[in-house]
Protein backbone atom coordinates (compact mmCIF):
# COMPACT_ATOMS: atom_id res chain seq x y z
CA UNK A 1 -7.02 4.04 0.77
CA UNK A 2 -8.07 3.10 4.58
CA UNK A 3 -10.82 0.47 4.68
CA UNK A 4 -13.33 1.69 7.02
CA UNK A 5 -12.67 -1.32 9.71
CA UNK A 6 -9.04 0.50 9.17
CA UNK A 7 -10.06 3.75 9.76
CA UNK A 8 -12.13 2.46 13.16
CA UNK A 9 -9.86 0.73 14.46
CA UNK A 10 -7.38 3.71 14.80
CA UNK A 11 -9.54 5.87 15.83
CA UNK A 12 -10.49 3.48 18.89
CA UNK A 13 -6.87 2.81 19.24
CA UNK A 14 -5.91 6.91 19.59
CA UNK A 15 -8.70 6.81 22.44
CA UNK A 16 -7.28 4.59 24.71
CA UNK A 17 -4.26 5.90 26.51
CA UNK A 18 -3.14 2.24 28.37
CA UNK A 19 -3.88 0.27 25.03
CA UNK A 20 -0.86 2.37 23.08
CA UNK A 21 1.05 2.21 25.58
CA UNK A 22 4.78 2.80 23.74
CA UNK A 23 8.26 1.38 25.33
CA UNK A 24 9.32 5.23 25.74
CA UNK A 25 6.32 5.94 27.86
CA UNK A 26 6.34 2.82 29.86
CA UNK A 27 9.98 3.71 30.39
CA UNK A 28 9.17 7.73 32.05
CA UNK A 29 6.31 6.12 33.84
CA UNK A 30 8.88 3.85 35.90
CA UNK A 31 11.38 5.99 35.71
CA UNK A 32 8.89 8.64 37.90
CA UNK A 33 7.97 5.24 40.17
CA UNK A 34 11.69 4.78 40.91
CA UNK A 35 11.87 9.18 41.87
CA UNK A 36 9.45 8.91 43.84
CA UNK A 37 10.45 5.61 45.91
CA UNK A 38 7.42 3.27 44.36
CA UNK A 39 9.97 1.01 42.73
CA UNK A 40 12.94 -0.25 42.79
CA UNK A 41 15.88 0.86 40.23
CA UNK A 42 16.86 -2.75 39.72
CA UNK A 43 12.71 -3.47 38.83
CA UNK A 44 12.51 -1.06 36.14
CA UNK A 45 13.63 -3.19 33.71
CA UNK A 46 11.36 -5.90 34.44
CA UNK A 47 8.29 -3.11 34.99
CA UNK A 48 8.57 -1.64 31.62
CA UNK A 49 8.78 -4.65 29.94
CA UNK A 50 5.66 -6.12 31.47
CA UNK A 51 3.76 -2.63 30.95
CA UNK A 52 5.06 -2.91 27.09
CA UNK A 53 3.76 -6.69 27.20
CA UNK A 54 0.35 -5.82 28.72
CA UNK A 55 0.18 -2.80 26.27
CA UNK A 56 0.49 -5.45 23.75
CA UNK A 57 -1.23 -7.83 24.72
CA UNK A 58 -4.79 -5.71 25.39
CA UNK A 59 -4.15 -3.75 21.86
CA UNK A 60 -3.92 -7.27 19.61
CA UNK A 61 -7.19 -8.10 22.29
CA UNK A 62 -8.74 -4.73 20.91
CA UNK A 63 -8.33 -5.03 17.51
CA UNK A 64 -9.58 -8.76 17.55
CA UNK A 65 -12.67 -7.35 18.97
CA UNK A 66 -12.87 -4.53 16.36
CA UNK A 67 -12.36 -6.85 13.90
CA UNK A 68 -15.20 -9.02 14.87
CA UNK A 69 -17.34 -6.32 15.51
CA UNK A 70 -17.19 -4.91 12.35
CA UNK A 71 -17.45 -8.34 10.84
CA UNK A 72 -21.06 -8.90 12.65
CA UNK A 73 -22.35 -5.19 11.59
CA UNK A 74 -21.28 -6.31 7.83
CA UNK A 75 -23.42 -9.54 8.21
CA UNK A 76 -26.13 -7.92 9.81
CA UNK A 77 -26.09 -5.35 7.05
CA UNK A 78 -26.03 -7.72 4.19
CA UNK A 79 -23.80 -6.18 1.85
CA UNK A 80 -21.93 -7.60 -0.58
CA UNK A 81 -18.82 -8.95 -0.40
CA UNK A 82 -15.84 -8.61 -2.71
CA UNK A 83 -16.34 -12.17 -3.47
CA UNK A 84 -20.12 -11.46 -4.58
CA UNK A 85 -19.08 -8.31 -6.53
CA UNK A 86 -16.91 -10.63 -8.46
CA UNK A 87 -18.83 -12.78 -9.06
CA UNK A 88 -22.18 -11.08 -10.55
CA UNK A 89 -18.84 -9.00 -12.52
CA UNK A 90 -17.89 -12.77 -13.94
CA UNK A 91 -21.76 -13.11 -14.56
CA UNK A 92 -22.39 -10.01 -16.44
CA UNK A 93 -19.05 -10.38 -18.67
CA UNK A 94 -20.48 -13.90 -19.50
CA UNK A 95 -23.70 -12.49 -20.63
CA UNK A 96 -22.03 -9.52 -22.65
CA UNK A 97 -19.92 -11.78 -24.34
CA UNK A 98 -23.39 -13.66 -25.34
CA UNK A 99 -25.12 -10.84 -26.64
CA UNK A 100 -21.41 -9.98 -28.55
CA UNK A 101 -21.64 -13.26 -30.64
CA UNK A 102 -25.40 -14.06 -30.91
CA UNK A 103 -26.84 -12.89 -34.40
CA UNK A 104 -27.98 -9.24 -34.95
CA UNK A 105 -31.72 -9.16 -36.74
């Protein structure tokens, strides 16, 4: 199952047309520059590379700041963490296992 920083993160990510910016697409884009005399056939190479690069470069960018985003809303929430949840699970096991052994009256 999708955590919910998961499920944002995507959903940001469909949104933004440059950020998913796919080899394929970078590859029509400057194949229409070269049609249409913008570029240079012997560029194109280079040009989709560096639009794949960029692509790549602002997506690992956005999901940095989704991940720290998220990260602050969490804190600010104070909820518990799946460290806490273990632990107070540790703590209650510990105290079932006392009331298991002490004597019954």
């Amino acid at each position: 199952m999708a955590s919910i920083r998961d499920l944002m993160e995507q959903s940001l990510l469909m949104g933004l047309g440059a950020v998913s910016l796919t080899r394929e697409t970078a590859q029509n884009l400057v194949d229409e520059m070269v049609k249409r005399g913008q570029a240079q056939r012997e560029e194109a190479g280079d040009m989709v590379e560096q639009l794949v690069q960029r692509g790549e470069k602002q997506r690992t960018a956005l999901r940095q700041l989704i991940r720290d985003e998220v990260q602050e809303v969490l804190r600010e929430l104070q909820l518990p963490t799946h460290a806490d949840m273990k632990s107070l699970e540790q703590k209650l096991d510990a105290i079932l296992q006392k009331l298991d052994t002490a004597p019954q009256e």
